[in-house]
Protein backbone atom coordinates (compact mmCIF):
# COMPACT_ATOMS: atom_id res chain seq x y z
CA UNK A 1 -15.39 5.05 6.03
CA UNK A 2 -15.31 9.05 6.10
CA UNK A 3 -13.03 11.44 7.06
CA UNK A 4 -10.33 10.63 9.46
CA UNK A 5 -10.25 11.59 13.25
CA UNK A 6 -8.67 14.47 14.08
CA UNK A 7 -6.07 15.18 16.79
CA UNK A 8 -3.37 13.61 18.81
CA UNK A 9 -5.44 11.84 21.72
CA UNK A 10 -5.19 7.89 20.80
CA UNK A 11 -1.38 7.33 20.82
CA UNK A 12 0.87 4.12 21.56
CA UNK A 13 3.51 4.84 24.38
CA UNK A 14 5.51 2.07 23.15
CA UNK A 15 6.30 4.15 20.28
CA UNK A 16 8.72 6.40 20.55
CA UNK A 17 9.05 7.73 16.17
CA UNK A 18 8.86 11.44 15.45
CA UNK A 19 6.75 12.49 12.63
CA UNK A 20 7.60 14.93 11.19
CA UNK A 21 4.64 16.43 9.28
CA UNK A 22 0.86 16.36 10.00
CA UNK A 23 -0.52 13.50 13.01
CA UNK A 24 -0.92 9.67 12.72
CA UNK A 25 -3.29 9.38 15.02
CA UNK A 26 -1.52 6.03 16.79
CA UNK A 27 2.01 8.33 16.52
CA UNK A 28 3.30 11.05 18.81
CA UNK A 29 4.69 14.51 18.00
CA UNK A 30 1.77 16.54 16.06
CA UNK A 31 2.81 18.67 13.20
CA UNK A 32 0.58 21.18 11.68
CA UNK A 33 -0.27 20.15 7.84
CA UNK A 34 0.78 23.05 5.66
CA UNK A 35 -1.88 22.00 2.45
CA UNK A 36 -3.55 25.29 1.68
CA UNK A 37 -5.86 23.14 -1.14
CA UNK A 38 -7.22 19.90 -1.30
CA UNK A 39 -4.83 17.37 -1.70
CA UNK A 40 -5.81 15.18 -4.86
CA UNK A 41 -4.41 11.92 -5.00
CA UNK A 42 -5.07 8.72 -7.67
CA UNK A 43 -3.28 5.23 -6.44
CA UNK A 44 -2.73 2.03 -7.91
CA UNK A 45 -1.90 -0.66 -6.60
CA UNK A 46 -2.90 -4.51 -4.81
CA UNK A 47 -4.10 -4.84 -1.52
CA UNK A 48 -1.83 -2.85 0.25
CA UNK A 49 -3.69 -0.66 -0.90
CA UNK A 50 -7.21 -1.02 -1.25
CA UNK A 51 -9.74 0.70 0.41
CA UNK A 52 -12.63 -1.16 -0.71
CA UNK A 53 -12.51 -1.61 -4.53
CA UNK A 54 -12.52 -5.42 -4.20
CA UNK A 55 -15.55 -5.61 -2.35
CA UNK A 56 -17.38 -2.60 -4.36
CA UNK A 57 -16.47 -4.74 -7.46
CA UNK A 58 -17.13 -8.44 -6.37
CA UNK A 59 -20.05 -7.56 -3.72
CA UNK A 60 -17.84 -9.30 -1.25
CA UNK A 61 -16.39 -7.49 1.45
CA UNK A 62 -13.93 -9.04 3.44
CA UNK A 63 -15.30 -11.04 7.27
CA UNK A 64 -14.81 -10.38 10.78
CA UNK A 65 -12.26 -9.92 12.50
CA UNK A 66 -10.88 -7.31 9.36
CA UNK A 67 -11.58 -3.92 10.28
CA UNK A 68 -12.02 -4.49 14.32
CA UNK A 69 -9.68 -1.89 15.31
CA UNK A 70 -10.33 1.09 13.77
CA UNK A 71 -13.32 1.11 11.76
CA UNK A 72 -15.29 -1.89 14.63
CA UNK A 73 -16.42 -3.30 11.43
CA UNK A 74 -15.11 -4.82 8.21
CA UNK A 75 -14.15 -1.87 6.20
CA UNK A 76 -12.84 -3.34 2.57
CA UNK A 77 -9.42 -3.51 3.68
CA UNK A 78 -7.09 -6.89 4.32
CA UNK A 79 -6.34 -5.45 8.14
CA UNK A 80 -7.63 -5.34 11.09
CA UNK A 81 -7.79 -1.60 11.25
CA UNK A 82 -5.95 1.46 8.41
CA UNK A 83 -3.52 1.00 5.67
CA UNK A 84 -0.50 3.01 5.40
CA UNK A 85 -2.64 4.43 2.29
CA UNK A 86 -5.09 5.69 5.52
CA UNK A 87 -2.61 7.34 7.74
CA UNK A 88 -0.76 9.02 4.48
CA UNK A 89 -3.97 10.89 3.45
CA UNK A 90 -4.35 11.65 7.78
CA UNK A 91 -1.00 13.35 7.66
CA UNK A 92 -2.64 15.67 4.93
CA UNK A 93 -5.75 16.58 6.48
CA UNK A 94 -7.66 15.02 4.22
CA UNK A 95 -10.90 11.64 4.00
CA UNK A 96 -9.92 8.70 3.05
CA UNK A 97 -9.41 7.57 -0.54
CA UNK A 98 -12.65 6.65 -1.73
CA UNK A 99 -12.39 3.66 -4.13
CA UNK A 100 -13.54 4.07 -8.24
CA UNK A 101 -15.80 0.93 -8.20
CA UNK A 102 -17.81 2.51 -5.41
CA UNK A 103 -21.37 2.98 -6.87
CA UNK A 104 -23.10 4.32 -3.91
CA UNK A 105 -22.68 7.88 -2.91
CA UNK A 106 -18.54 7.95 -3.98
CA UNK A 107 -16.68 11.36 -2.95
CA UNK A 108 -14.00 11.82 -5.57
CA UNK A 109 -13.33 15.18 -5.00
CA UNK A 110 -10.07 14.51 -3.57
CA UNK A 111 -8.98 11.88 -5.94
CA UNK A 112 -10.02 8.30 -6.48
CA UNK A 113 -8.17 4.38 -5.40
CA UNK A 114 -7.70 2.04 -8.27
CA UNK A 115 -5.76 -0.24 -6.14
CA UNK A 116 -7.54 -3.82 -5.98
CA UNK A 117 -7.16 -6.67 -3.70
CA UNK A 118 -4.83 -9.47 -5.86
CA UNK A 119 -3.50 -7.16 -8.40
CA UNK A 120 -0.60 -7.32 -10.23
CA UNK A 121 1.12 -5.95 -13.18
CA UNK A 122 0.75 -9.32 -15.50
CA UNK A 123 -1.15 -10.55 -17.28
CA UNK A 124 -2.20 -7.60 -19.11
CA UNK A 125 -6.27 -6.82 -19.44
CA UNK A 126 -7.18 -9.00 -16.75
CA UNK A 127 -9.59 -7.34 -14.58
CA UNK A 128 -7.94 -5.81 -12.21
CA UNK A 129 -4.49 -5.50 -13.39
CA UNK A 130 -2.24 -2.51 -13.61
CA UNK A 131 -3.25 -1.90 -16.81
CA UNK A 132 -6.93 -1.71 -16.59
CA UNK A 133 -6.50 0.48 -13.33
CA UNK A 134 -4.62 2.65 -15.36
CA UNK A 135 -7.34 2.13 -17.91
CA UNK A 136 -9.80 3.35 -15.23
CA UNK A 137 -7.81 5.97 -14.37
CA UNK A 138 -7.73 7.20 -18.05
CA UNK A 139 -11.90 7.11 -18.54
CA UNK A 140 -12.03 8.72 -15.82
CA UNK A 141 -9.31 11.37 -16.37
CA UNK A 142 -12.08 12.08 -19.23
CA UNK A 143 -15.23 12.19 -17.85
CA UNK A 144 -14.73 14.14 -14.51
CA UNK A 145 -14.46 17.44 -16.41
CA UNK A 146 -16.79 16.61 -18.93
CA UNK A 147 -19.51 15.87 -16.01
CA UNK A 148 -18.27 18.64 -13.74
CA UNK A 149 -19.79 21.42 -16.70
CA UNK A 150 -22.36 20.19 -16.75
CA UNK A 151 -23.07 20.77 -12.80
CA UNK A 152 -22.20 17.17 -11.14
CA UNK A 153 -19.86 17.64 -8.04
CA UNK A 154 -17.57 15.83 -5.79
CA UNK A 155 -15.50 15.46 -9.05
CA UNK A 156 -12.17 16.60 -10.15
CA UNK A 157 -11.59 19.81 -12.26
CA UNK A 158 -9.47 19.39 -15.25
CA UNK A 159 -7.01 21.59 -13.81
CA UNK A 160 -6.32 19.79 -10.82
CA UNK A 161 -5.06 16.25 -12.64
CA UNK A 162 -2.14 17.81 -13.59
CA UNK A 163 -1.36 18.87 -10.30
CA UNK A 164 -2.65 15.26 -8.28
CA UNK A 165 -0.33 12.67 -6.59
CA UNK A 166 0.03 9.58 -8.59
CA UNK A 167 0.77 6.69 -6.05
CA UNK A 168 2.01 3.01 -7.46
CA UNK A 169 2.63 0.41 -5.31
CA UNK A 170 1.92 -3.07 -6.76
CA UNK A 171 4.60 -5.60 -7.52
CA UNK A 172 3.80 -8.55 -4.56
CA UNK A 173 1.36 -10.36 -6.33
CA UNK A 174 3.70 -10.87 -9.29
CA UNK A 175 6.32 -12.35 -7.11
CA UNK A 176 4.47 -14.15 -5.07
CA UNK A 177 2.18 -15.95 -8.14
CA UNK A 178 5.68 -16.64 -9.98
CA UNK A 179 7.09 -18.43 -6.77
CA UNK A 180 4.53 -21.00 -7.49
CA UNK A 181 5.24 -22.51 -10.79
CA UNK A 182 8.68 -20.83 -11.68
CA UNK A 183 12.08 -21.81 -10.86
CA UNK A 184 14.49 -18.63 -8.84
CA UNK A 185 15.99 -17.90 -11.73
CA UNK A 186 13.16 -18.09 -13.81
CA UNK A 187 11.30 -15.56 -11.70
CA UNK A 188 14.56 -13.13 -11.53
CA UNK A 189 14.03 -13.85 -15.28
CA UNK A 190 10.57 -12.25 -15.13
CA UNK A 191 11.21 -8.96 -13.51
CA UNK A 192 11.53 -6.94 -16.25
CA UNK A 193 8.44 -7.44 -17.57
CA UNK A 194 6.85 -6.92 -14.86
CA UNK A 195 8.78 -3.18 -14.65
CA UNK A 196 7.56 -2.66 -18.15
CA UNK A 197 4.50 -2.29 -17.06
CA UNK A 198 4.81 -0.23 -14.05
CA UNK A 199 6.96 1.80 -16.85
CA UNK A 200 3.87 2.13 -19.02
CA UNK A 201 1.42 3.19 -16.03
CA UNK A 202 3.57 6.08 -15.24
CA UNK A 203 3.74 7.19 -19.59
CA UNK A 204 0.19 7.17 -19.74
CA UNK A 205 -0.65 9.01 -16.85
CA UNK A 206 2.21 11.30 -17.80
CA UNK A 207 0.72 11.77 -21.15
CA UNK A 208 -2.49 12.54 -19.74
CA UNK A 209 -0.89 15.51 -17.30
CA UNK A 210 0.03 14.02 -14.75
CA UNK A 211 3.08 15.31 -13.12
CA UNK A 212 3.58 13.88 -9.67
CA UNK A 213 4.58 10.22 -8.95
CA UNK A 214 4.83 8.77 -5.85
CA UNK A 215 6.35 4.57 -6.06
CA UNK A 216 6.73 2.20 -3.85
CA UNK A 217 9.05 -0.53 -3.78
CA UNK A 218 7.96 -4.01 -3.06
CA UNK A 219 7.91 -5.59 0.72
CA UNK A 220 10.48 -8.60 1.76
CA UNK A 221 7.90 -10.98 0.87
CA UNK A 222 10.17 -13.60 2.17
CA UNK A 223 8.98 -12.44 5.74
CA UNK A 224 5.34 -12.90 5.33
CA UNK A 225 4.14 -16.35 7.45
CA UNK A 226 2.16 -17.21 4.48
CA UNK A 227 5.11 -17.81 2.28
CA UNK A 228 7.29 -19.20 5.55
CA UNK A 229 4.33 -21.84 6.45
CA UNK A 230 4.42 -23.20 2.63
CA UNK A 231 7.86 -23.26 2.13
CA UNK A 232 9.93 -22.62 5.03
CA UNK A 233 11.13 -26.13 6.14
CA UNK A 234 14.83 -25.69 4.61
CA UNK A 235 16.72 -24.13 7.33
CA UNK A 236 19.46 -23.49 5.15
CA UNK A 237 17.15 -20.84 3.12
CA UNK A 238 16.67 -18.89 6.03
CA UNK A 239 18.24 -15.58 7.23
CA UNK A 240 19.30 -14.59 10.31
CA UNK A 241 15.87 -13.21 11.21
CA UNK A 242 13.95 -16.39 9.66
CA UNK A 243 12.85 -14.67 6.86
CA UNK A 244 13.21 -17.09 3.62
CA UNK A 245 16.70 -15.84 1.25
CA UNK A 246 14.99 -16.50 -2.07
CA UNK A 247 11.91 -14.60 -1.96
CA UNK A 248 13.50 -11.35 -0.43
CA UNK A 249 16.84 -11.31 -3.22
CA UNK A 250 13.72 -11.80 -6.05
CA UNK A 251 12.15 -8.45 -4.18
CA UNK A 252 15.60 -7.17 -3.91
CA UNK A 253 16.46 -7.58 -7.64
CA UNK A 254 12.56 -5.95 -8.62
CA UNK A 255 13.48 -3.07 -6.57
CA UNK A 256 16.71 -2.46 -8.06
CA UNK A 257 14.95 -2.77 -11.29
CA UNK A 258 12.15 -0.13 -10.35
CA UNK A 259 14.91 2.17 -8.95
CA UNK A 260 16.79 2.03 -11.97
CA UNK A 261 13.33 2.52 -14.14
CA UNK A 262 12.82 5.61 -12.10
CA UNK A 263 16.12 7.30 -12.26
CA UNK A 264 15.60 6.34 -15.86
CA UNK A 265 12.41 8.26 -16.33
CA UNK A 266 13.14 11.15 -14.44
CA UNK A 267 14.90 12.80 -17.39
CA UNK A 268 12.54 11.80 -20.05
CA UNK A 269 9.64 13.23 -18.35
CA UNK A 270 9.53 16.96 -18.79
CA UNK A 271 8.55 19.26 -15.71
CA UNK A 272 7.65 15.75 -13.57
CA UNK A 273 8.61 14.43 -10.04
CA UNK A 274 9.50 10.94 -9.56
CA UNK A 275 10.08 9.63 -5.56
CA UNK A 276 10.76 6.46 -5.33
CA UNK A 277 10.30 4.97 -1.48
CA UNK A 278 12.14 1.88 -0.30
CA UNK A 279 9.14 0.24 1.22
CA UNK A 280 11.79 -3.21 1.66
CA UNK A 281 13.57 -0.94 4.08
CA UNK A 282 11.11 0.20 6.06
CA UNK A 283 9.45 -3.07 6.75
CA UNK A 284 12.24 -5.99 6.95
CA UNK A 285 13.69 -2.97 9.73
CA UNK A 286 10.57 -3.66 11.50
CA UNK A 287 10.45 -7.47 11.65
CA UNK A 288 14.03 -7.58 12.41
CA UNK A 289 14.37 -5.31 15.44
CA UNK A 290 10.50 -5.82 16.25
CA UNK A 291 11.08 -5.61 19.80
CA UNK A 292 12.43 -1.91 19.94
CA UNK A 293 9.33 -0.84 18.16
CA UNK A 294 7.12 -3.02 21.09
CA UNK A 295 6.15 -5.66 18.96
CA UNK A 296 6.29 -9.32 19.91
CA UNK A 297 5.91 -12.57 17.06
CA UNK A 298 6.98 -10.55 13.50
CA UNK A 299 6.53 -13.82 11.63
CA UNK A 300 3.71 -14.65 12.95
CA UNK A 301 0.21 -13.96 11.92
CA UNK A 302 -2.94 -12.23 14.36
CA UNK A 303 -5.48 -13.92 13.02
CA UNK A 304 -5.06 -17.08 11.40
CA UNK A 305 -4.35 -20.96 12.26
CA UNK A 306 -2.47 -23.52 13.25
CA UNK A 307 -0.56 -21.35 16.21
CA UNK A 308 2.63 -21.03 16.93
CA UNK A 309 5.68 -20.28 14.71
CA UNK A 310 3.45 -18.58 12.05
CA UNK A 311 -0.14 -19.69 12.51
CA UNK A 312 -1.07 -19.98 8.81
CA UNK A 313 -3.08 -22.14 7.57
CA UNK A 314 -3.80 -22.32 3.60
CA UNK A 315 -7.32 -23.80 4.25
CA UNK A 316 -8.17 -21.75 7.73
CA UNK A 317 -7.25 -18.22 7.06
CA UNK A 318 -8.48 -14.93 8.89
CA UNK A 319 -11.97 -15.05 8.44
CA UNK A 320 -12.86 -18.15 7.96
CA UNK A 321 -14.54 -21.01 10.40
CA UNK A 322 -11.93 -22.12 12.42
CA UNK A 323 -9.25 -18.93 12.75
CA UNK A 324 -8.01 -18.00 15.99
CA UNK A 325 -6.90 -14.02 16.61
CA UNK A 326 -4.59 -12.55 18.69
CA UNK A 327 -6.03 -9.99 21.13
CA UNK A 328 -7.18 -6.85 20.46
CA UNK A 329 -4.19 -4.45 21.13
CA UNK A 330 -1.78 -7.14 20.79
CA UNK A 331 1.46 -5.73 18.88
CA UNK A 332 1.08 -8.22 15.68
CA UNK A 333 3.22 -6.71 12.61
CA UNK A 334 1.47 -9.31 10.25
CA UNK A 335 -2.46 -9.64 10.50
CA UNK A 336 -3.33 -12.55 8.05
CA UNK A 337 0.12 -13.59 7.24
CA UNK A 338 0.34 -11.89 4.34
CA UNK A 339 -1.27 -8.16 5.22
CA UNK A 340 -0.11 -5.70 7.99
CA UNK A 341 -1.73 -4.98 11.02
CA UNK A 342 -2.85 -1.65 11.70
CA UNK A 343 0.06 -0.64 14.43
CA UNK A 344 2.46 -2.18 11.76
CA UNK A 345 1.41 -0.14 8.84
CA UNK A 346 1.25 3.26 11.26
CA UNK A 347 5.07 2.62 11.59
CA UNK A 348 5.42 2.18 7.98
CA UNK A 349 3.44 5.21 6.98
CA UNK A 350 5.37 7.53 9.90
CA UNK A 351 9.15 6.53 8.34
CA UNK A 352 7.78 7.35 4.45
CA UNK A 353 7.03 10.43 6.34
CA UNK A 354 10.23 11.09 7.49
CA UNK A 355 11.89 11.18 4.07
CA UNK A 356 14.36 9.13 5.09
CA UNK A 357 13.67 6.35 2.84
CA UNK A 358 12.33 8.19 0.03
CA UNK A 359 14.71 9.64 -3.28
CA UNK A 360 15.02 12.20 -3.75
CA UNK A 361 14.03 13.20 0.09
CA UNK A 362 11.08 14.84 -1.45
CA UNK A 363 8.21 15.70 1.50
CA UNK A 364 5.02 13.94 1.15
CA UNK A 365 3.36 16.96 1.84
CA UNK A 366 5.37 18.98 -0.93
CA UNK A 367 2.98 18.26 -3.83
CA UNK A 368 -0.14 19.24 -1.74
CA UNK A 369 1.34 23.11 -2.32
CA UNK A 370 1.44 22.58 -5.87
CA UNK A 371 -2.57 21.52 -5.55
């Protein structure tokens, strides 16, 4: 997967956001990066984040069409082209998280991406929930210096964990799962475990060193065609954009909770930065006023089946016999009805940029200068 391209050349006119620090390359207005190290970063998370770790640890990477814009190829990630993880380590200058489970030739000199495809926070010690990322993270944390002294490279220093980026963004998966077998309330009912252990995650690595934590609210889940094809037939649950009521209040309510747990922690943890970004925000913005951002169909998926309003299909899905894709170029926000597209996730990444939606309005940039 390598390093990024550098530059400004590829850009989509239709666009019109300012970033404000270093380039996405599909974004206008170029900003120098101002990291004068490395920038180390460790992230956790489902498959909004992944990278490749599902595919490193099943031996299954993901079929064609994922991957066709960017990377021509499928690339271990649930999109047609980069994650908002991708452009966020573009902005700093920096390759492309390289994910733990990767046995063959792994870079982890500038941190390493726990984050697996279907993750969530519960149940606990099920491969690969938060807790055994965390896990991961920990046996790691241990044997990087250890193996560094004794002359292996493309490691991290002791030093430097204390000064890394700790990004959490997991959460979907444990709403989504609890919509199937659980009652509203009952899942409202559920949220705080689920917190818990997004609360532990951040102890551990804080009692480890870590200082830096970057956290991620969960998505309006309530907009994704998957969950709209299955249970979208009561008009009467709908919003004014189509989006379904129930599932977006449950994300609502685990955001307030993880807002709460992070105002919560900031005291408690000594000499340690907290940002918490509203992710909900950022995206339900985009599907609602999709056509001032030059996108067309925000419920419905790219790739998928069964056309027109949300082409999902439970039994067709991207990938397999049968799926149908939108064009290449076509301005899709949802790829597989459940994961972004590309050109959806390079809007989300250039508004976490902006610090706009993050608190405290903390740069993303800012803990690359503590490197």
């Amino acid at each position: 997967m390598g390093a990024p391209k550098q530059g400004c050349s590829l850009m989509y006119p239709l666009f019109t956001l300012h970033v404000i620090f270093c380039t996405l390359p599909l974004l206008p207005l170029p900003v120098h990066c101002q990291c004068t190290k490395t920038p180390i970063i460790f992230n956790f998370g489902d498959s909004n984040s992944d990278t490749g770790g599902f595919a490193d640890g099943l031996g299954l990477n993901f079929a064609p069409p994922n991957g066709r814009t960017y990377f021509h190829q499928p690339a271990g990630r649930l999109s047609d082209g980069r994650l908002m993880i991708d452009f966020l380590r573009e902005s700093l200058n920096t390759s492309y998280l390289t994910p733990y489970l990767d046995s063959l030739g792994p870079n982890f000199s500038n941190g390493a991406n726990f984050a697996i495809s279907g993750s969530a926070t519960l149940p606990r010690f099920v491969p690969f929930s938060l807790d055994v990322q965390v896990s991961q993270f920990l046996r790691f944390r241990a044997r990087s210096p250890a193996l560094m002294s004794k002359g292996y490279k493309d490691l991290v220093g002791d030093g430097d964990f204390q000064n890394a980026l700790y990004t959490i963004d997991i959460g979907q998966n444990d709403l989504a799962g609890s919509f199937d077998y659980l009652t509203y309330a009952q899942v409202i009912d559920k949220i705080p475990s689920f917190i818990t252990e997004i609360k532990y995650a951040i102890w551990n690595i804080y009692q480890s060193g870590g200082k830096n934590f970057w956290v991620h609210n969960t998505g309006p889940l309530g907009c994704a065609p998957q969950k709209l094809a299955l249970h979208g037939q009561n008009a009467s649950e709908l919003d004014e954009h189509g989006c379904l009521h129930p599932l977006n209040n449950a994300a609502k309510a685990f955001n307030a909770q993880l807002r709460a747990l992070c105002e919560q922690l900031r005291p408690q943890l000594t000499n340690a930065t907290i940002v918490y970004v509203d992710l909900y925000s950022i995206k339900y913005d985009l599907i609602a006023n999709a056509p001032n951002y030059g996108f067309q169909n925000p419920l419905m998926a790219c790739c998928g089946n069964g056309g027109p309003p949300y082409n999902y299909n439970t039994n067709i899905n991207c990938g397999r016999t049968g799926h149908t894709v939108c064009n290449e170029g076509s301005q899709f926000i949802s790829w597989d009805g459940v994961h972004y597209t590309e050109a959806a996730n390079a809007v989300f990444a250039s508004k976490i940029l902006s610090t706009n939606y993050s608190s405290p309005r903390v740069n993303f940039n800012f803990f690359c200068n503590k490197m």
